[in-house]
C-alpha atoms as a PDB file:
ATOM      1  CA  UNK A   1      84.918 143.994  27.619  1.00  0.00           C
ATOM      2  CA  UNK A   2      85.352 141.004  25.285  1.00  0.00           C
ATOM      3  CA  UNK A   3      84.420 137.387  26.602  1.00  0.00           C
ATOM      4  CA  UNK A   4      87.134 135.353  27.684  1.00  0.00           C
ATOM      5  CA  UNK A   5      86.311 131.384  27.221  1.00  0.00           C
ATOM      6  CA  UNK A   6      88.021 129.822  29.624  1.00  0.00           C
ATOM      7  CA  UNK A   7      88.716 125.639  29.543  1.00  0.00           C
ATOM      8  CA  UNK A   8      90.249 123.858  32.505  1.00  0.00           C
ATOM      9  CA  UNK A   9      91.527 120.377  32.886  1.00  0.00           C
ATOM     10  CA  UNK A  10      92.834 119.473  36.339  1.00  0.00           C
ATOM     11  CA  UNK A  11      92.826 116.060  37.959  1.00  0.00           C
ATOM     12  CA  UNK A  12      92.711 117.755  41.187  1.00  0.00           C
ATOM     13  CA  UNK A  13      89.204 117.921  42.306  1.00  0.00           C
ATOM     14  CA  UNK A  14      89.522 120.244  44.955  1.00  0.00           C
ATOM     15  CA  UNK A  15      91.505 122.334  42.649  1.00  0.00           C
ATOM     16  CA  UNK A  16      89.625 122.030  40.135  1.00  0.00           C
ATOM     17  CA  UNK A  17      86.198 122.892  42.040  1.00  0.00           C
ATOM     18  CA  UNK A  18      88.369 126.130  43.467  1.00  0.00           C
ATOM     19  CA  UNK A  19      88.612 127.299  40.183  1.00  0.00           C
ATOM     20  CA  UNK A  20      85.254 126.940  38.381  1.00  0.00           C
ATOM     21  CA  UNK A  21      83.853 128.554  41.671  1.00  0.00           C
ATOM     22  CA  UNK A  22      85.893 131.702  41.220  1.00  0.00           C
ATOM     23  CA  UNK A  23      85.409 131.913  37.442  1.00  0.00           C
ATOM     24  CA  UNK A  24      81.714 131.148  37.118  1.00  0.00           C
ATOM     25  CA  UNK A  25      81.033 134.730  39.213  1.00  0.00           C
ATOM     26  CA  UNK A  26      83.430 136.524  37.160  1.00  0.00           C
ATOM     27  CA  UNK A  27      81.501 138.333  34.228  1.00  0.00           C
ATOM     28  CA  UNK A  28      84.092 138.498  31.509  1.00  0.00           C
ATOM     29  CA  UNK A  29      84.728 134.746  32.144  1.00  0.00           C
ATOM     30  CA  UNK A  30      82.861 131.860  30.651  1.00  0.00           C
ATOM     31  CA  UNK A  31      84.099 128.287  31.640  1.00  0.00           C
ATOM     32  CA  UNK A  32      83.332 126.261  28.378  1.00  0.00           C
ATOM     33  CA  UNK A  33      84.852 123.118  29.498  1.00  0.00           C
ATOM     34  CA  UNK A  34      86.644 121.846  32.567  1.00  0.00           C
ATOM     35  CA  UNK A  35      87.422 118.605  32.953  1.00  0.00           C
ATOM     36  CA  UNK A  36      89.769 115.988  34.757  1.00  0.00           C
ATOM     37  CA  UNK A  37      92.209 114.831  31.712  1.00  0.00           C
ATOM     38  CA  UNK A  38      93.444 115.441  28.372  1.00  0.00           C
ATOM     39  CA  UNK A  39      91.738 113.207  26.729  1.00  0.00           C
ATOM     40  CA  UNK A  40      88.386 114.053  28.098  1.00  0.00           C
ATOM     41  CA  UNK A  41      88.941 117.225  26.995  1.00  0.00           C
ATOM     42  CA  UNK A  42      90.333 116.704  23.244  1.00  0.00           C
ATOM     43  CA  UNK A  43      87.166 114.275  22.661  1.00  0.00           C
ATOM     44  CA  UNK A  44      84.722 116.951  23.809  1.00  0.00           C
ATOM     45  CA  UNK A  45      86.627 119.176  20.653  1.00  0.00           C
ATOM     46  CA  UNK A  46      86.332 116.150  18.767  1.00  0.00           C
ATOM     47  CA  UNK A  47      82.464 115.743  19.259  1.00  0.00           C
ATOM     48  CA  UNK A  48      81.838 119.512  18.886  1.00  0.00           C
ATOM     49  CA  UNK A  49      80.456 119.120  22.885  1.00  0.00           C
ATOM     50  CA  UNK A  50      82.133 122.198  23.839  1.00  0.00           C
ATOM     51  CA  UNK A  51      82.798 126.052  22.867  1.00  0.00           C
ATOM     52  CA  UNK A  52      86.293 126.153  22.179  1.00  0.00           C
ATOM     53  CA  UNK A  53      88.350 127.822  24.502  1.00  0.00           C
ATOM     54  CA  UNK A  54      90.470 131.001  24.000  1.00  0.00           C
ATOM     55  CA  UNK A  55      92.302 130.446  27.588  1.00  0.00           C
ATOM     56  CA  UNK A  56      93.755 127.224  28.940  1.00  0.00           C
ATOM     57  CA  UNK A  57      94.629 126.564  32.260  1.00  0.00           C
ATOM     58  CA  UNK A  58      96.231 123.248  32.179  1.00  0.00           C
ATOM     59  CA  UNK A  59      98.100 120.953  34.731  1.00  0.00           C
ATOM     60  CA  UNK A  60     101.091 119.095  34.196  1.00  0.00           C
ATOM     61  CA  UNK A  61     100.811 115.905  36.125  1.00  0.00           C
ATOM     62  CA  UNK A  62      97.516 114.442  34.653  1.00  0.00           C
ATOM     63  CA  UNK A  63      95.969 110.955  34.194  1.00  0.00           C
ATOM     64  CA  UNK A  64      97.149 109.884  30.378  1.00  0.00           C
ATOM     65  CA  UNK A  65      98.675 112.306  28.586  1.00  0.00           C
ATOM     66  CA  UNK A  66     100.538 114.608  30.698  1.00  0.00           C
ATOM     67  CA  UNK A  67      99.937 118.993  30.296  1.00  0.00           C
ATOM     68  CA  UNK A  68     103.407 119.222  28.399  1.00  0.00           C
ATOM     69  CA  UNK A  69     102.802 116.498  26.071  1.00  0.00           C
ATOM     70  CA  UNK A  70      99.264 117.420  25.229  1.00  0.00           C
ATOM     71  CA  UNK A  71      99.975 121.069  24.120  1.00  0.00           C
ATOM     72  CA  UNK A  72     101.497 119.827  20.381  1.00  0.00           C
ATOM     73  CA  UNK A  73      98.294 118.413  20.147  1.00  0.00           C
ATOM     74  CA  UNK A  74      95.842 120.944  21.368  1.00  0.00           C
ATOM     75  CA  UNK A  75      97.377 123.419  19.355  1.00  0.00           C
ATOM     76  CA  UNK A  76      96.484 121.485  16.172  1.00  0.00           C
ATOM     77  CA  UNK A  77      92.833 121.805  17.380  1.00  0.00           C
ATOM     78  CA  UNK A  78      93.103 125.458  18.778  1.00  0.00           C
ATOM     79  CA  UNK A  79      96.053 127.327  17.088  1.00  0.00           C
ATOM     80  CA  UNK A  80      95.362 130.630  18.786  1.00  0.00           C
ATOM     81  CA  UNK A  81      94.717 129.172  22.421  1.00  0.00           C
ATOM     82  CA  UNK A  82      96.938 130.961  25.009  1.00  0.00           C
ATOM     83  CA  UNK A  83      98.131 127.705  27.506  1.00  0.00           C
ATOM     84  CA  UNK A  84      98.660 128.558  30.868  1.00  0.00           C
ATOM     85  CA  UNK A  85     100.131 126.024  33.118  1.00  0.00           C
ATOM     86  CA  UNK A  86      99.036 125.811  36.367  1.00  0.00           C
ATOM     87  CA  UNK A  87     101.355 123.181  38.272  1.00  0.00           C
ATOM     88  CA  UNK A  88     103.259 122.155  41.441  1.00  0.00           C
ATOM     89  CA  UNK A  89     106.303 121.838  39.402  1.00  0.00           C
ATOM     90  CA  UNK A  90     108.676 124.508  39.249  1.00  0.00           C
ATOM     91  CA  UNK A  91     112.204 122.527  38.153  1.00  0.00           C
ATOM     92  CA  UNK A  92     113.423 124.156  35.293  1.00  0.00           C
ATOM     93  CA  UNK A  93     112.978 121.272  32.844  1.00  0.00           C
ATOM     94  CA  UNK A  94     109.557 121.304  33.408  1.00  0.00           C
ATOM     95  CA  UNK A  95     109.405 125.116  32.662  1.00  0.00           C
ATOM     96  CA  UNK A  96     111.304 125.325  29.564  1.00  0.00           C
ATOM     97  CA  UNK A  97     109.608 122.069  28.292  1.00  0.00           C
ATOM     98  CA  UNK A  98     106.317 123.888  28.354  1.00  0.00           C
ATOM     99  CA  UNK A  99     107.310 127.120  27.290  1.00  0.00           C
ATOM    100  CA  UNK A 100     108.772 125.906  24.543  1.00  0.00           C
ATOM    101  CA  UNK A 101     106.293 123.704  23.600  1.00  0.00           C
ATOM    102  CA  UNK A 102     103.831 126.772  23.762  1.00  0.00           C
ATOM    103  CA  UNK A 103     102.713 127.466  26.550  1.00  0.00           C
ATOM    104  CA  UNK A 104     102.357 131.467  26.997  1.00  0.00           C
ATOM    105  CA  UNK A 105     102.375 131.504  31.122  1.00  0.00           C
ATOM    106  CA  UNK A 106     103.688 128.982  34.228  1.00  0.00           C
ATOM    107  CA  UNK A 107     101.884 129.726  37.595  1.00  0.00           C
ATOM    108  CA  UNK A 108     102.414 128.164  40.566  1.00  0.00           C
ATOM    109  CA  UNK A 109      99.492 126.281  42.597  1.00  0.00           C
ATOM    110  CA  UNK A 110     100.092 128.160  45.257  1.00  0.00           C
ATOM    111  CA  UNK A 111      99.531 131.535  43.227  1.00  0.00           C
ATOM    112  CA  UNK A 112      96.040 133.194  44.510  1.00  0.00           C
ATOM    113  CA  UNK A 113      92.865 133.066  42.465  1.00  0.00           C
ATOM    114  CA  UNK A 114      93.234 136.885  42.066  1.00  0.00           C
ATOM    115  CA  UNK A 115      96.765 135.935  40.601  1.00  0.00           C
ATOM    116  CA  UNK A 116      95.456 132.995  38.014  1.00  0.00           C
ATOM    117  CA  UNK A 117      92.382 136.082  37.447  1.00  0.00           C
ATOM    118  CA  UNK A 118      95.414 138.892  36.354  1.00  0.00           C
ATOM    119  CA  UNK A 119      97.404 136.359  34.264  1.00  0.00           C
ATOM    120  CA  UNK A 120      94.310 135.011  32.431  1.00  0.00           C
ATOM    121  CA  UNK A 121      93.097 139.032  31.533  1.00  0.00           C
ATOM    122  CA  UNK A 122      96.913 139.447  30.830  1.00  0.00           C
ATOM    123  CA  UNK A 123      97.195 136.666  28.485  1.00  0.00           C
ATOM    124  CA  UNK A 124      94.487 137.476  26.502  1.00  0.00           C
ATOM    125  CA  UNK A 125      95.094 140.999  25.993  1.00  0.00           C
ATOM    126  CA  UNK A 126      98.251 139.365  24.276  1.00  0.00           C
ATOM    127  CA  UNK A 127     101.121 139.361  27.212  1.00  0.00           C
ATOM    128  CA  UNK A 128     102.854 136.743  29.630  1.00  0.00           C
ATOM    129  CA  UNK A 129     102.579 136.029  32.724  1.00  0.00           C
ATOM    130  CA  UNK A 130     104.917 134.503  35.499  1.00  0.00           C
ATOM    131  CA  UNK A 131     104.754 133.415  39.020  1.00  0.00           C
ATOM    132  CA  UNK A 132     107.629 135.689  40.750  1.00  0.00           C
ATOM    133  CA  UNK A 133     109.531 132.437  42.069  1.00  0.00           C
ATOM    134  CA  UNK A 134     109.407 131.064  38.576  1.00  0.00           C
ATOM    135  CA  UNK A 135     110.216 134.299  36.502  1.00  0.00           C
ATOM    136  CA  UNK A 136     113.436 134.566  38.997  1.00  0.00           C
ATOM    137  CA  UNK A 137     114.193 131.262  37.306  1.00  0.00           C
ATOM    138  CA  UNK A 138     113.465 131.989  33.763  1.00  0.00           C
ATOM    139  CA  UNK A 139     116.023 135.329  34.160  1.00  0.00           C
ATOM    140  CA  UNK A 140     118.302 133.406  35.862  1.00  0.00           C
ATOM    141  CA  UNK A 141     118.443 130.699  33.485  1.00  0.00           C
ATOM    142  CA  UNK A 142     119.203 133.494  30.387  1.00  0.00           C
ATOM    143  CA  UNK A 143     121.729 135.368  32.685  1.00  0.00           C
ATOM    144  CA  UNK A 144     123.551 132.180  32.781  1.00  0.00           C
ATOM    145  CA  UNK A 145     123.204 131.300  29.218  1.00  0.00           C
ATOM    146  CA  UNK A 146     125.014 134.621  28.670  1.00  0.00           C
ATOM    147  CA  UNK A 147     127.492 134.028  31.033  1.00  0.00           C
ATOM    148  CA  UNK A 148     128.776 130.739  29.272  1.00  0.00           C
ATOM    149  CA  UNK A 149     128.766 131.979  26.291  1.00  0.00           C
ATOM    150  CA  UNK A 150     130.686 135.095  26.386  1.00  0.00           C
ATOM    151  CA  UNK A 151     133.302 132.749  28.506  1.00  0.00           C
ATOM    152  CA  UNK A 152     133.347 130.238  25.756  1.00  0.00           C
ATOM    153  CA  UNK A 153     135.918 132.648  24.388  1.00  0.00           C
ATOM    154  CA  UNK A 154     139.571 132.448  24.986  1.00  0.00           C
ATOM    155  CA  UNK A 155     141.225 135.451  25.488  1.00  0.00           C
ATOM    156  CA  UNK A 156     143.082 135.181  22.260  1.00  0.00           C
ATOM    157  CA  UNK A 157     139.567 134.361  20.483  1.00  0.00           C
ATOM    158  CA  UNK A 158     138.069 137.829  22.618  1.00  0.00           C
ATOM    159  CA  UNK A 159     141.047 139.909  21.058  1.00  0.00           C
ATOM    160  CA  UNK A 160     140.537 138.704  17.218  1.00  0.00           C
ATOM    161  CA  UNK A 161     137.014 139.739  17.873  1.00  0.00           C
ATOM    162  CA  UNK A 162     137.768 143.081  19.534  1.00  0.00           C
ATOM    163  CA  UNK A 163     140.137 143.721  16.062  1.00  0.00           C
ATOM    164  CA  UNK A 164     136.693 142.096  13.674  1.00  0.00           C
ATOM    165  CA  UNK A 165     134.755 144.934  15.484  1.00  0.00           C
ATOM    166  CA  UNK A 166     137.282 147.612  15.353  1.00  0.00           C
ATOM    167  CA  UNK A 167     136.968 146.953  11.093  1.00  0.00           C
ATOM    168  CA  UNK A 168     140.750 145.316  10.741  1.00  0.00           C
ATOM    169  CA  UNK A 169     141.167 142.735   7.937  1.00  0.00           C
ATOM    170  CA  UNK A 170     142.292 139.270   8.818  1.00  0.00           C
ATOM    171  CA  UNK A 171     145.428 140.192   7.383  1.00  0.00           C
ATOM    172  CA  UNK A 172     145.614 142.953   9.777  1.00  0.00           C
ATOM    173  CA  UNK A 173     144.475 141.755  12.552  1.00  0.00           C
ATOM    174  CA  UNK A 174     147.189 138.782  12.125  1.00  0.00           C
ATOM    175  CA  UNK A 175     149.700 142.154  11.611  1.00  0.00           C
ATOM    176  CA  UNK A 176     148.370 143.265  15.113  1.00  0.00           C
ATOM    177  CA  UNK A 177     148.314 140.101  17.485  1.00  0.00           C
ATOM    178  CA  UNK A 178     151.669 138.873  15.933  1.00  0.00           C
ATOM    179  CA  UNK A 179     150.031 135.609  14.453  1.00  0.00           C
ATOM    180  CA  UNK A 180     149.842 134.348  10.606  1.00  0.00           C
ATOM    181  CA  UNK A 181     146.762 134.572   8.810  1.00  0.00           C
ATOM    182  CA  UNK A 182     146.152 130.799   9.076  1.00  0.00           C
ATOM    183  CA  UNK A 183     146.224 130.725  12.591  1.00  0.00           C
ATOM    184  CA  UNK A 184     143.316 134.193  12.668  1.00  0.00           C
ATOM    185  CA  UNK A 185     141.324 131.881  10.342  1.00  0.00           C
ATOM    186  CA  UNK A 186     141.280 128.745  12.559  1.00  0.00           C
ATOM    187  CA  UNK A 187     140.238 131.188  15.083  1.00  0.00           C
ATOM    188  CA  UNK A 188     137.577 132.610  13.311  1.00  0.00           C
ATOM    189  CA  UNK A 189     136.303 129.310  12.763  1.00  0.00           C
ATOM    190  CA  UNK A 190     136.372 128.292  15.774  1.00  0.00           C
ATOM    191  CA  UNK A 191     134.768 131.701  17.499  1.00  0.00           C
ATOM    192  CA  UNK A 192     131.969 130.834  14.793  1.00  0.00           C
ATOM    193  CA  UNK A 193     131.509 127.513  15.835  1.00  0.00           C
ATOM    194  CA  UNK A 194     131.481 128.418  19.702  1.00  0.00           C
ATOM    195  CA  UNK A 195     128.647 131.453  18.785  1.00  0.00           C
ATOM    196  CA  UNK A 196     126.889 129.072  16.241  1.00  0.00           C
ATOM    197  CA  UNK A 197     127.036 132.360  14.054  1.00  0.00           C
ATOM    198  CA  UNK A 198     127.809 131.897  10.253  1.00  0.00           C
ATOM    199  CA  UNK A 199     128.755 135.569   9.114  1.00  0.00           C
ATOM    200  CA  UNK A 200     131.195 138.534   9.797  1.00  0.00           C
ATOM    201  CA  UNK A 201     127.675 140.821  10.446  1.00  0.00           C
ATOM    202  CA  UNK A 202     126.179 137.926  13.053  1.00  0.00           C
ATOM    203  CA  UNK A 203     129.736 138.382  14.901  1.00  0.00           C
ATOM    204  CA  UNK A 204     129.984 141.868  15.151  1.00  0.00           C
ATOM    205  CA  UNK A 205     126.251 142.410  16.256  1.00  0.00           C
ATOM    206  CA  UNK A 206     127.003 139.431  18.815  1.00  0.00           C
ATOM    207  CA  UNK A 207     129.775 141.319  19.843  1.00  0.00           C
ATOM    208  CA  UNK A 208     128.031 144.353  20.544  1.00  0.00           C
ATOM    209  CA  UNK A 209     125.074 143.393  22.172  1.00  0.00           C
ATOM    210  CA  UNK A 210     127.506 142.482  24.589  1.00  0.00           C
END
């Protein structure tokens, strides 16, 4: 079983003392750093003081630099590092600012050690891992996404679709819904511009995905 280097920066003490007690008696684990801020933590890269890390586990709320706004930089230092954060925030800003920022996981302090143990093994053999409470939110967020989207249509807009996938001409479909062809090329525009699509294909394969 490959080594897993493991870096922690928490501000937390008690947290942080948690952790490097339950991952110093784990054999596939080595703790190469773990430390209180960001900073701290990029200067000990800096210096060479430290084995780099392949796992993260990194808190939002920190002295200095906060988690989310430190992982632009870290990953200029450690490309490959899979960023876990480990936080008492679970708004969805918060989430989707550090996913997107790279972050490969978002646990919950209250998750159990075992539970920070299975998502560190799962990130590194490549996957993701989410706190139940805050993968509810993730889906929920996309499920919404979709919703808005496929109701940005107007029914008129839906139909001139329904006729794009069913392989009718503009001309045609114009022939079928009773409108000029001007008036199914505004549309089309439009339906574009609503999708932020730029092609006939994009449309259609929006279309049926759906």
């Amino acid at each position: 079983m490959a080594e897993i280097r493991l870096g922690i920066v928490e501000d937390d003490t008690i947290v942080r003392d948690s952790l490097n007690t339950y991952f110093s008696q784990m054999e596939d684990i080595r703790i190469t750093i773990s430390g209180s801020s960001f900073e701290d933590f990029v200067e000990a890269l800096q210096k060479r003081e430290t084995v780099p890390p392949t796992v993260m586990l990194l808190d939002i709320q920190l002295p200095g630099l906060s988690g989310i706004e430190g992982i632009p930089i870290l990953k200029k230092y450690l490309p490959n590092v899979n960023i876990i954060m480990l936080t008492t925030f679970e708004d969805n800003e918060k989430i989707f600012s550090a996913l997107c920022a790279g972050a490969v996981s978002y646990l919950s302090k209250q998750s159990t050690l075992a539970s920070i143990y299975e998502c560190i093994r799962t990130v590194s053999g490549g996957g993701s891992y989410m706190s139940p409470g805050i993968a509810r939110k993730v889906v929920q967020h996309f499920v919404q996404a979709t919703r808005q989207n496929s109701h940005a249509l107007s029914a008129r807009q839906r139909e001139i679709v329904d006729a794009i996938v069913d392989g009718l001409s503009y001309k045609m479909i114009a022939g079928r819904l009773g409108i000029s062809l001007d008036t199914v090329r505004t549309h089309i525009m439009q339906i574009y511009r609503e999708l932020n699509i730029h092609s006939k294909g994009e449309l259609i394969k929006w279309a049926l995905e759906r």
